[in-house]
N, C-alpha and C. Protein backbone atom coordinates (compact mmCIF):
# COMPACT_ATOMS: atom_id res chain seq x y z
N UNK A 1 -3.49 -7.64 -95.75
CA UNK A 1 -3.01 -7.48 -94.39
C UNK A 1 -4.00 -8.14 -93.44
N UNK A 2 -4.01 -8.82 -92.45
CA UNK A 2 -4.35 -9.01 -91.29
C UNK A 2 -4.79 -8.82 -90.46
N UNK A 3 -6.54 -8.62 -90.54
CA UNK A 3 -7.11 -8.23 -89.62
C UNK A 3 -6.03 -8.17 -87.43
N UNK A 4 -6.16 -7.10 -87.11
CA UNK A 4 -5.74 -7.00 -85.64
C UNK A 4 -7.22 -7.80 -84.88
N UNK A 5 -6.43 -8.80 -83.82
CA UNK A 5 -7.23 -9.65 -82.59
C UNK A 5 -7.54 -8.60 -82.01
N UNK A 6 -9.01 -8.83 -81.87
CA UNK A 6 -9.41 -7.87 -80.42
C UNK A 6 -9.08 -9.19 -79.19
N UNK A 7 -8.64 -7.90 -78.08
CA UNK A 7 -7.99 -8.62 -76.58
C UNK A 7 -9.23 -10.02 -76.05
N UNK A 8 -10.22 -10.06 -76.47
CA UNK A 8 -10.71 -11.47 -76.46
C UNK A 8 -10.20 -12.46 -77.08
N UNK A 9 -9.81 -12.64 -78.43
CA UNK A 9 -9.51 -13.33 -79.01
C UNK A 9 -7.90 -13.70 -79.04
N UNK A 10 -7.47 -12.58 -78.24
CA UNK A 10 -6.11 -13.22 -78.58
C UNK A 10 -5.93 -14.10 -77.05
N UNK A 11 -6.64 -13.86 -76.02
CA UNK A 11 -6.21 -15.37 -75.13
C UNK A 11 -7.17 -16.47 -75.08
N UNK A 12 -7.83 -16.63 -75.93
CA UNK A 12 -9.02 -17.56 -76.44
C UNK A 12 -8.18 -18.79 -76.92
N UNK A 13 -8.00 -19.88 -76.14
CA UNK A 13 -7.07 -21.57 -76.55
C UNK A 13 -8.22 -22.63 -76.51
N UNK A 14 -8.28 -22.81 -77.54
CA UNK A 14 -8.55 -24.44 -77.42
C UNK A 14 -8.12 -25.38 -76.71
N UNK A 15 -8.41 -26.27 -75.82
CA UNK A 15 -8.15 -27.48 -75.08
C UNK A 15 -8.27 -28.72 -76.08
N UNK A 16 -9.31 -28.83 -75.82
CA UNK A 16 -9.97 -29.81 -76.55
C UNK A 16 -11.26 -30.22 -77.09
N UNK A 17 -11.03 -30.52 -78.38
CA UNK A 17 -12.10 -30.54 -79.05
C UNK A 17 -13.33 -31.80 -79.94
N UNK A 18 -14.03 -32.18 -79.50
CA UNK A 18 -14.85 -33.16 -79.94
C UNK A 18 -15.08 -32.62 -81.35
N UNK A 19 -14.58 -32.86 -82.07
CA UNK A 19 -14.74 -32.85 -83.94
C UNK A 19 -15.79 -33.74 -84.36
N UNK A 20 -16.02 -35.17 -83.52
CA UNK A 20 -17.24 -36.56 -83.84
C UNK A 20 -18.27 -35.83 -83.82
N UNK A 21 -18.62 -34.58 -83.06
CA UNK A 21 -19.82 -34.53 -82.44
C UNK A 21 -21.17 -34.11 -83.35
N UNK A 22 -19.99 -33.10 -84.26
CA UNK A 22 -21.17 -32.71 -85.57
C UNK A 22 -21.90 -33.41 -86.34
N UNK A 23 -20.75 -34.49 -86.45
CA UNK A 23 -20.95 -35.74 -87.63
C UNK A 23 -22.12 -36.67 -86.72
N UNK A 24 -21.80 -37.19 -85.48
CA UNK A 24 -22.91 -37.66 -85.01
C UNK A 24 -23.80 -37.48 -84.58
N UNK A 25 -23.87 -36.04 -84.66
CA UNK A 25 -25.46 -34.98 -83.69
C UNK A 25 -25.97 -33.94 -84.54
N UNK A 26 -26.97 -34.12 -84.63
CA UNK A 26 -27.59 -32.27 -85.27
C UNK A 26 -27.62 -32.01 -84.40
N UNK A 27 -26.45 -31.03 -84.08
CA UNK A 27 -26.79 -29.48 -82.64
C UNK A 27 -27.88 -28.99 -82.49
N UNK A 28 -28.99 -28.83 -81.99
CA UNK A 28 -29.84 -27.75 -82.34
C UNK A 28 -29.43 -26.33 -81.55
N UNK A 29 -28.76 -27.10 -80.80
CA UNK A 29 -28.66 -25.10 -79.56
C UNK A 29 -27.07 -25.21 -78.76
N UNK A 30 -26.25 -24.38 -78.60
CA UNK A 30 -25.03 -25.05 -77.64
C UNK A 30 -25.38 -23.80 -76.65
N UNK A 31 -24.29 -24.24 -75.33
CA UNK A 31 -24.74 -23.27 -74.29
C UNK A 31 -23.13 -22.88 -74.03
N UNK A 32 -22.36 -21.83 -73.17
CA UNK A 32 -21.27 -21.74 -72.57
C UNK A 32 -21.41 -22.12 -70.92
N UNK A 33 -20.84 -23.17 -70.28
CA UNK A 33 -20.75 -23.24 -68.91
C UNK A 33 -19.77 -23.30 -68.65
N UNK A 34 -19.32 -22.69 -67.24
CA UNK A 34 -18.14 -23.29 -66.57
C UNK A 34 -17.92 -24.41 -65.76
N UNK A 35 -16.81 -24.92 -65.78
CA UNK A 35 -16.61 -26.25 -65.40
C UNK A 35 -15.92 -26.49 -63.77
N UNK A 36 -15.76 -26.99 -62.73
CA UNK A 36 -15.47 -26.91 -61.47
C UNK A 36 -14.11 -28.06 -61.41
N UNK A 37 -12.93 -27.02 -61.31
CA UNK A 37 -11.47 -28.15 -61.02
C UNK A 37 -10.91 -28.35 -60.17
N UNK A 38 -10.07 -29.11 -60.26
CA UNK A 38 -8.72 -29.42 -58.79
C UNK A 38 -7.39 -28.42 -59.87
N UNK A 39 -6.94 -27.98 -58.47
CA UNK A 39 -5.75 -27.15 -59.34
C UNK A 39 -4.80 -28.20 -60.14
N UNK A 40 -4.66 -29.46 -60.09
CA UNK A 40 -3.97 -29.80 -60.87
C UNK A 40 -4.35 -30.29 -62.60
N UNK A 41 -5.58 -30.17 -62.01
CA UNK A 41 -6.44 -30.44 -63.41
C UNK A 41 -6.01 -29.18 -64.67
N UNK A 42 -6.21 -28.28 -63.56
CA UNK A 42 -5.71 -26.90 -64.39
C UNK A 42 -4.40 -26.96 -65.05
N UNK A 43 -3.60 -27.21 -64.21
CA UNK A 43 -1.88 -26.95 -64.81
C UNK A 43 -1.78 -28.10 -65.65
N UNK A 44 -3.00 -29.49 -65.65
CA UNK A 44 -2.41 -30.06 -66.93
C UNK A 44 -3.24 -29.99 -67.81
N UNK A 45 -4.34 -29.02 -67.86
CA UNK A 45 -5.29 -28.25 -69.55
C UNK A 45 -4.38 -27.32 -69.50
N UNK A 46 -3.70 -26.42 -68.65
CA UNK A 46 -2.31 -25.53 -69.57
C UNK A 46 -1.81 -26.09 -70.39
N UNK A 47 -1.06 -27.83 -70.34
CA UNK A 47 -0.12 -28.52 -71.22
C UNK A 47 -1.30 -28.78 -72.20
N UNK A 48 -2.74 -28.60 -72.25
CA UNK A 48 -3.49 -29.55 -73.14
C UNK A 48 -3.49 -31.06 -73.62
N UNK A 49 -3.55 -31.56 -72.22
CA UNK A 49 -3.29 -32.53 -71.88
C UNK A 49 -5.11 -33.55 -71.64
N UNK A 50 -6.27 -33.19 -72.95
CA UNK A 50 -7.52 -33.63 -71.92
C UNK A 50 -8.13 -34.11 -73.53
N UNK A 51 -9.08 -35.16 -72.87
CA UNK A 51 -10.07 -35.56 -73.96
C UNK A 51 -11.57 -35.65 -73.53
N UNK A 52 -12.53 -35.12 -74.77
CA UNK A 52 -13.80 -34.98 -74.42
C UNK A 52 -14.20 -35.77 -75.66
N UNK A 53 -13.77 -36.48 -76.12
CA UNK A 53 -14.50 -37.10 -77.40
C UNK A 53 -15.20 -38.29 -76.62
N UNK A 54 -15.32 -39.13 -75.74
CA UNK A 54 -16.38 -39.48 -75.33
C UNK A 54 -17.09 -39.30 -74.41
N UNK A 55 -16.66 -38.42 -73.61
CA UNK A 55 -17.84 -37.82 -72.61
C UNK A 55 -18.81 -37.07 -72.88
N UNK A 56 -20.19 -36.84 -71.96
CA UNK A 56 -21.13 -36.21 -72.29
C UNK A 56 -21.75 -35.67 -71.03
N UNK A 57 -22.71 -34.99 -70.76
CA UNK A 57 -23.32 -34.15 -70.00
C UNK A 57 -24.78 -34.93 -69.43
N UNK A 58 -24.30 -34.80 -68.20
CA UNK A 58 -26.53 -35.47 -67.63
C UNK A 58 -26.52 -34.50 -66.64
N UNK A 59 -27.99 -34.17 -66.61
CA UNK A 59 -28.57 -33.47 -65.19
C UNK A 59 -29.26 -34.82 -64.44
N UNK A 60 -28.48 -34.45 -63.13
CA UNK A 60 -28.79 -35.42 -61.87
C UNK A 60 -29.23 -34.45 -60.81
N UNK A 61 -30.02 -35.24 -60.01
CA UNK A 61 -30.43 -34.13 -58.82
C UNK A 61 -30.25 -32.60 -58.48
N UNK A 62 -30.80 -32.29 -59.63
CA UNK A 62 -30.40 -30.51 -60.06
C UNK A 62 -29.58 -29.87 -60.40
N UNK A 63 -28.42 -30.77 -60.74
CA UNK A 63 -26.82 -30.38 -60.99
C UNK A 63 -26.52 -30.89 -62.64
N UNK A 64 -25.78 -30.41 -63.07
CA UNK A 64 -24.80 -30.78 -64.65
C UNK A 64 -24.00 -31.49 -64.20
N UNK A 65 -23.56 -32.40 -64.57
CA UNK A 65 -22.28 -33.11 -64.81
C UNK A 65 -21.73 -33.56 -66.00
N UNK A 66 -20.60 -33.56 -65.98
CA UNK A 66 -19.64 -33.91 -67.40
C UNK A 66 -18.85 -34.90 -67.03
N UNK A 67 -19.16 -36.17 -67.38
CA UNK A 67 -19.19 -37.40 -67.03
C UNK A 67 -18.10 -38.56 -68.49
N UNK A 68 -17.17 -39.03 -67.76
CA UNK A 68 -16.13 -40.02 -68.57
C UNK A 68 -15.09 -38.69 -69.54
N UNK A 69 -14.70 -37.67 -68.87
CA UNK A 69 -14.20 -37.15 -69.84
C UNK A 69 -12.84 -37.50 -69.21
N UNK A 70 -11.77 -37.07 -70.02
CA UNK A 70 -9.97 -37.11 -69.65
C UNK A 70 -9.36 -36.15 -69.44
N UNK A 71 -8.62 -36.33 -68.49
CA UNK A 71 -7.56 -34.93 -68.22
C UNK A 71 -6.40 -35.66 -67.50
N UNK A 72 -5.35 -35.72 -68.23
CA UNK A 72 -4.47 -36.43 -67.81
C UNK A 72 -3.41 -36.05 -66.38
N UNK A 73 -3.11 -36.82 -65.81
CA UNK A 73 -2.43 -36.72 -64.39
C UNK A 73 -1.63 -35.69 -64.71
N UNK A 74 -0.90 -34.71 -63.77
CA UNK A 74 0.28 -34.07 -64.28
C UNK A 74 1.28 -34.79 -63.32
N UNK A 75 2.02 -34.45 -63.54
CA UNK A 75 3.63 -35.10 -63.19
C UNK A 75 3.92 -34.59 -62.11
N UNK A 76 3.91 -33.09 -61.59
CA UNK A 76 4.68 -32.46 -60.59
C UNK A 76 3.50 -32.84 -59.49
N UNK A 77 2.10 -32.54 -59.74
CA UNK A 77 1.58 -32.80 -58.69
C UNK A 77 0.82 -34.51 -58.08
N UNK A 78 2.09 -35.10 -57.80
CA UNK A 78 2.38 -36.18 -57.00
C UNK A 78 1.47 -36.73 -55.84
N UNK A 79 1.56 -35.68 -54.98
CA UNK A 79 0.94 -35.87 -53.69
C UNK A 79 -0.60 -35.57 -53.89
N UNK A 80 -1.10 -34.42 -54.31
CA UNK A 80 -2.57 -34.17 -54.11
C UNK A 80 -2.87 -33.62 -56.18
N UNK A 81 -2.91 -34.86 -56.64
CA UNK A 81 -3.08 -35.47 -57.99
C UNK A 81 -4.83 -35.09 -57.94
N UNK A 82 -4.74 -35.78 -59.26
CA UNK A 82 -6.45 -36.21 -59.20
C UNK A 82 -7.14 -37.12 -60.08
N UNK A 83 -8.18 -38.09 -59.53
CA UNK A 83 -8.58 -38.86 -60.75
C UNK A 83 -8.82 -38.33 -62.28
N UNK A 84 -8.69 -38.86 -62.76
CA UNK A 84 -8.41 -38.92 -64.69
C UNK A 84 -9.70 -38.88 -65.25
N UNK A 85 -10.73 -39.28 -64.97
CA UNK A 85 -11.93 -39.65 -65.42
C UNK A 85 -12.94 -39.77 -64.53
N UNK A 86 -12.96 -38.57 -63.45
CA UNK A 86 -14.25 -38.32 -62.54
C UNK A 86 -15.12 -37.91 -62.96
N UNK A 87 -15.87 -37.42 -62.61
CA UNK A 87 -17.20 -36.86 -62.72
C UNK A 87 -16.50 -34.97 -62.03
N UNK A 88 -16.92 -34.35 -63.05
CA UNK A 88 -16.58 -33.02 -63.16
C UNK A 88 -17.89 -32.28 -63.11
N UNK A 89 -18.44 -31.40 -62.32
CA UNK A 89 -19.59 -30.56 -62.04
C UNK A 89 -19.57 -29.15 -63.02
N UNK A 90 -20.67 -28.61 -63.84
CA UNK A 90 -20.76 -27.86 -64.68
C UNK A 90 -21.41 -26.49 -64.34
N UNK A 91 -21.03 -25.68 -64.31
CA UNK A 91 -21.30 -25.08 -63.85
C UNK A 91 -22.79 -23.79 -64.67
N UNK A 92 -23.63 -23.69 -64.51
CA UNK A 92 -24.68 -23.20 -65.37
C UNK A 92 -25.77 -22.63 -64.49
N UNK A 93 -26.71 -21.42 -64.99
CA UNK A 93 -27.80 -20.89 -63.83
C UNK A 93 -28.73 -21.65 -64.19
N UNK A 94 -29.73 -21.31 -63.10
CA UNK A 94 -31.19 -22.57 -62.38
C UNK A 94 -31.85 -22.45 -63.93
N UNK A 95 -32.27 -20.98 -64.77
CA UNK A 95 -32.57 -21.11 -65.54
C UNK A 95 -32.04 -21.54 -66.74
N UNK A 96 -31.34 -21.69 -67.36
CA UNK A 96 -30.58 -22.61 -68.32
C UNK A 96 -30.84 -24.03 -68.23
N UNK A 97 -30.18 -24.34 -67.07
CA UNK A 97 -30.53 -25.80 -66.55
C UNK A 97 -31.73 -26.61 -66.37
N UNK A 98 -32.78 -25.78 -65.85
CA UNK A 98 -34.49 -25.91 -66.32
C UNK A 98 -34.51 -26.84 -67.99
N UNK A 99 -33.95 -24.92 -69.04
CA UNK A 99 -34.14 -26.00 -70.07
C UNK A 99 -33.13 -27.42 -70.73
N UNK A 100 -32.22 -27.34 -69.85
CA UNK A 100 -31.24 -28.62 -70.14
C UNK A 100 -32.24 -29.79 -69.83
N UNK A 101 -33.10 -29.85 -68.75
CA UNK A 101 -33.50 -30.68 -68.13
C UNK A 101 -34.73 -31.26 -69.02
N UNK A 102 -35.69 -30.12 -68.88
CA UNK A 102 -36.49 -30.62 -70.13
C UNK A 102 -36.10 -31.20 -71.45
N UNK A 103 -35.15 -30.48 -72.32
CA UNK A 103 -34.44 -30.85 -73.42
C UNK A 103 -34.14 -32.23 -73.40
N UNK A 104 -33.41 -32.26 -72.50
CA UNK A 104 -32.89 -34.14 -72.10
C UNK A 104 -34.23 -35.29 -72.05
N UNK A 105 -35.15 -34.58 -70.59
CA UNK A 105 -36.07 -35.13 -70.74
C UNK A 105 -37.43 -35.82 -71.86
N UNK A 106 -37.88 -34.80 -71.70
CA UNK A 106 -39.43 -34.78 -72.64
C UNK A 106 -39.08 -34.76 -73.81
N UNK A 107 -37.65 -33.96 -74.95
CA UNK A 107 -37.59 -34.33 -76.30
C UNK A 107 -36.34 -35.22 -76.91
N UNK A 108 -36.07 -36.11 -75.71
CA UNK A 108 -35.33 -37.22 -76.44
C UNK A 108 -34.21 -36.54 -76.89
N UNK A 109 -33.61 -35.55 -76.34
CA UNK A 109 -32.20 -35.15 -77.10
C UNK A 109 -31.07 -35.61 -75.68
N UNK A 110 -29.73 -35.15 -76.08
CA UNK A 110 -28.90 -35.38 -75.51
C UNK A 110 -27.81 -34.37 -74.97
N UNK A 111 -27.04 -34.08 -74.20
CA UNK A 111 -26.04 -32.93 -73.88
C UNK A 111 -24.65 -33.54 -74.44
N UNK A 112 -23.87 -32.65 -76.04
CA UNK A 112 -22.71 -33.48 -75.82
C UNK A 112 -21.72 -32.11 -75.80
N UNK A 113 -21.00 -32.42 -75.30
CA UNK A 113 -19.57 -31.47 -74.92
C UNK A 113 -19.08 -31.64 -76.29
N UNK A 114 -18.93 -29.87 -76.77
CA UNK A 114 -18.44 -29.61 -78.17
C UNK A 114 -16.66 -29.07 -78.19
N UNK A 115 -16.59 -28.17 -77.15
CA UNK A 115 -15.24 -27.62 -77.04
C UNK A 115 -14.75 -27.17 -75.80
N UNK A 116 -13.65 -27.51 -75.08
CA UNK A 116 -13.26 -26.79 -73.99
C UNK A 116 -12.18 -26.20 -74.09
N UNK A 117 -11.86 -24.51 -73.66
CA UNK A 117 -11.46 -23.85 -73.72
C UNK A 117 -10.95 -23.36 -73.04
N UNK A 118 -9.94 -22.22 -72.46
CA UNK A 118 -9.85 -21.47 -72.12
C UNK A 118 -10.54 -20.11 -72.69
N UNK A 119 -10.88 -19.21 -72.01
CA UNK A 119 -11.54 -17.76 -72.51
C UNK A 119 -10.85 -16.93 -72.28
N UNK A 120 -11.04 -15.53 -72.53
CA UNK A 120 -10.23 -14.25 -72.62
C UNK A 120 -9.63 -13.66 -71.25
N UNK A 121 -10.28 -15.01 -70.29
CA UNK A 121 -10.42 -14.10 -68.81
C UNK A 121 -9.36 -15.29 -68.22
N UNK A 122 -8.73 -16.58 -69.00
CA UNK A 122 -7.71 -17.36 -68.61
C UNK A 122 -8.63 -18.26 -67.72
N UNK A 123 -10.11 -18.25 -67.85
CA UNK A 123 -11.33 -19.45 -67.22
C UNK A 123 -11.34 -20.86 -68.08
N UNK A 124 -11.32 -21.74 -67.72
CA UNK A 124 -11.94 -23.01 -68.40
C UNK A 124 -13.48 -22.91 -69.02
N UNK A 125 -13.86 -22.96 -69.99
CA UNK A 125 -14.76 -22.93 -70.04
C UNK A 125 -15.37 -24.01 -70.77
N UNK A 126 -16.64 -24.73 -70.96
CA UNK A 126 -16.78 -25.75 -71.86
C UNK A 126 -18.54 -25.44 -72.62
N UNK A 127 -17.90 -25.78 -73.96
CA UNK A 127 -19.32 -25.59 -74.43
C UNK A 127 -19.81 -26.69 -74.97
N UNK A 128 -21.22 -27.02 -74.29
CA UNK A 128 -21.96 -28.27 -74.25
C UNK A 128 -23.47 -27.72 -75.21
N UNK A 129 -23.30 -28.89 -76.62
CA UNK A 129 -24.59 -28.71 -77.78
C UNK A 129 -25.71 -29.85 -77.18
N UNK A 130 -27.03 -29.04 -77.34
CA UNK A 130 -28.13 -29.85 -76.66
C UNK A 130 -28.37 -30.61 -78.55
N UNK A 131 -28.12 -32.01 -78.31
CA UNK A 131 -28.40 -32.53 -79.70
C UNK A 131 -29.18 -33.52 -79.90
N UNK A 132 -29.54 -33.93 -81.06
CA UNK A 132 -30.31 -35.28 -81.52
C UNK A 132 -29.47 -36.42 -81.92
N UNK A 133 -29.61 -37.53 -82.06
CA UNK A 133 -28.08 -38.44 -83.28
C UNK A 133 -29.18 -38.54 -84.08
N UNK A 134 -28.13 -38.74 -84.91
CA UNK A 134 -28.36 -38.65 -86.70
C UNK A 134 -28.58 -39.99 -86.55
N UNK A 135 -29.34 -40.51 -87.89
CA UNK A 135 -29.20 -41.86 -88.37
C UNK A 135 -28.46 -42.27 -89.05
N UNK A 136 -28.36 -43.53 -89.93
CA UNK A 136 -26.97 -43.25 -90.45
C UNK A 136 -27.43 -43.02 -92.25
N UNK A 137 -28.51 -42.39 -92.43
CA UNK A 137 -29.03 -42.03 -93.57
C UNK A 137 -28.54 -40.55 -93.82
N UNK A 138 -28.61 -39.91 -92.35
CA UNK A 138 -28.47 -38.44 -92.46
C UNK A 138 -26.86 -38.51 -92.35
N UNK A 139 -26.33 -39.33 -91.83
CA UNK A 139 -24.96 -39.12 -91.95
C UNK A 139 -24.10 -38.99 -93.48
N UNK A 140 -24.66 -39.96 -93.94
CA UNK A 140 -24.50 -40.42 -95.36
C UNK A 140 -24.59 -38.85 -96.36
N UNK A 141 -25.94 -38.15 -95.81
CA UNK A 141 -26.05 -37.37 -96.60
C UNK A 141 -24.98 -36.00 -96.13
N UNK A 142 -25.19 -35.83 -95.15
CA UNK A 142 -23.96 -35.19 -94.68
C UNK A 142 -22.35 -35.45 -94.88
N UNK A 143 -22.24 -36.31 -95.18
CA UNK A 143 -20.69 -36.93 -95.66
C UNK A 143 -21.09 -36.43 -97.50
N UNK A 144 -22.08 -36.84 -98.36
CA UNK A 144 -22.15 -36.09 -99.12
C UNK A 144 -22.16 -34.81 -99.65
N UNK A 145 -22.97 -34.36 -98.58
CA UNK A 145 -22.83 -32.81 -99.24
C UNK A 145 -21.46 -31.77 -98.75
N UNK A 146 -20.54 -32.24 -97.57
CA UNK A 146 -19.37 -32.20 -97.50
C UNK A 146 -18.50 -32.31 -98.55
N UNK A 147 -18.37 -33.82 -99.09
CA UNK A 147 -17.77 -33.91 -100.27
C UNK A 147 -18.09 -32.74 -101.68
N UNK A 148 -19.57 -32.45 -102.06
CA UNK A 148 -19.68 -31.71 -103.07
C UNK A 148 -19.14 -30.22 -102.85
N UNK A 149 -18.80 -29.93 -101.65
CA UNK A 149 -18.41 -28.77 -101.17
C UNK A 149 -16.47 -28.65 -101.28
N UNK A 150 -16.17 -29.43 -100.81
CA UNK A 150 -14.78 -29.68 -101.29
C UNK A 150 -14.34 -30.19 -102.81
N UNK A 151 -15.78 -30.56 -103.67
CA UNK A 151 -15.45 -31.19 -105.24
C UNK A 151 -15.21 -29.58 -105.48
N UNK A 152 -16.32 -28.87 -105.10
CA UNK A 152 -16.49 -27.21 -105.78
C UNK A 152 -16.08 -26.16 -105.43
N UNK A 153 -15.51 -26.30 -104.58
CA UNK A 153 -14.01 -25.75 -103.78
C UNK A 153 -12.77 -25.88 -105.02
N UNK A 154 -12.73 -27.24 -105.46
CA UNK A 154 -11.22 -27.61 -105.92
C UNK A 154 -11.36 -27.19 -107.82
N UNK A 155 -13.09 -27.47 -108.19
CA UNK A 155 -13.20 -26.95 -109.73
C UNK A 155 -13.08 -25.43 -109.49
N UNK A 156 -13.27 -24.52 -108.73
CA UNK A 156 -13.15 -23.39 -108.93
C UNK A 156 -11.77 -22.71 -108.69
N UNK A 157 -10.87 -23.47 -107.88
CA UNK A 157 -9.33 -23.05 -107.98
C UNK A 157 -8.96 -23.47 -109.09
N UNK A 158 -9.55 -24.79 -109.91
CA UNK A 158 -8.72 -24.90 -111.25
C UNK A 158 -8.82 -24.05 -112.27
N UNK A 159 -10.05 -23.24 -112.27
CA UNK A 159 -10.88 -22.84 -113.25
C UNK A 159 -10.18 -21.22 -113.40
N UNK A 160 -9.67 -21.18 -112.01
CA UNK A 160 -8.73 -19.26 -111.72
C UNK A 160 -7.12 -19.01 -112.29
């Protein structure tokens, strides 16, 4: 039987999701922020209508931004629309952002947007991993040990 959703989880939606990001970043830490919209932006992440697979996160003059991401026009709102690929403000406290800043700074890592969501409270929310890129040695090995995980996955259903 089926574990019962606790009331968090059952209005918890995916938007959209950067899947590249693992493969090209060791995460070391992700954070939850909120993100700052135009109402029409909203009614078209209702349709799930957005892409974050190449955008990413910089701190500029004390602020987050989430920079080249997509959210496609909606249809009904005609008159007061909104650009597709602005610059979207993130929303996060002074302390968090401190260590975004350093992180970025002084150890050579990067901010990439992992998942945006809706949450239990019907908020946008987006969660941005402070990461490193891989080389393509570690990728390699990571595409390997993936594979041995799905080889030993599939000998042990044969084996039942």
């Amino acid at each position: 039987m089926a574990r019962k959703k606790t009331p968090e989880e059952k209005n918890y939606k995916v938007i959209a999701e950067n899947r590249r990001a693992r493969y090209d970043y060791a995460i070391e830490d992700d954070l939850e922020c909120g993100i700052q919209l135009q109402g029409s932006e909203v009614k078209s992440l209702r349709e799930g209508q957005a892409n974050i697979a190449e955008s990413y996160a910089a701190v500029e003059d004390g602020e987050l931004w989430l920079v080249n991401s997509y959210i496609a026009p909606y249809a009904q709102a005609r008159t007061w629309g909104h650009e597709e690929r602005r610059r979207r403000k993130l929303l996060v406290r002074k302390k968090e952002l401190a260590k975004l800043w350093s992180a970025t700074k002084r150890e050579g890592m990067t901010l990439v947007p992992l998942v945006m969501y809706f949450n239990h409270k019907g908020l946008v929310k987006l969660k941005i991993g402070i990461a490193k890129g891989k080389k393509t040695r570690d990728k390699r090995a990571t595409e390997a040990k993936r594979d041995w995980q799905r080889q030993k996955a599939r000998l042990l259903r044969q084996n039942q």
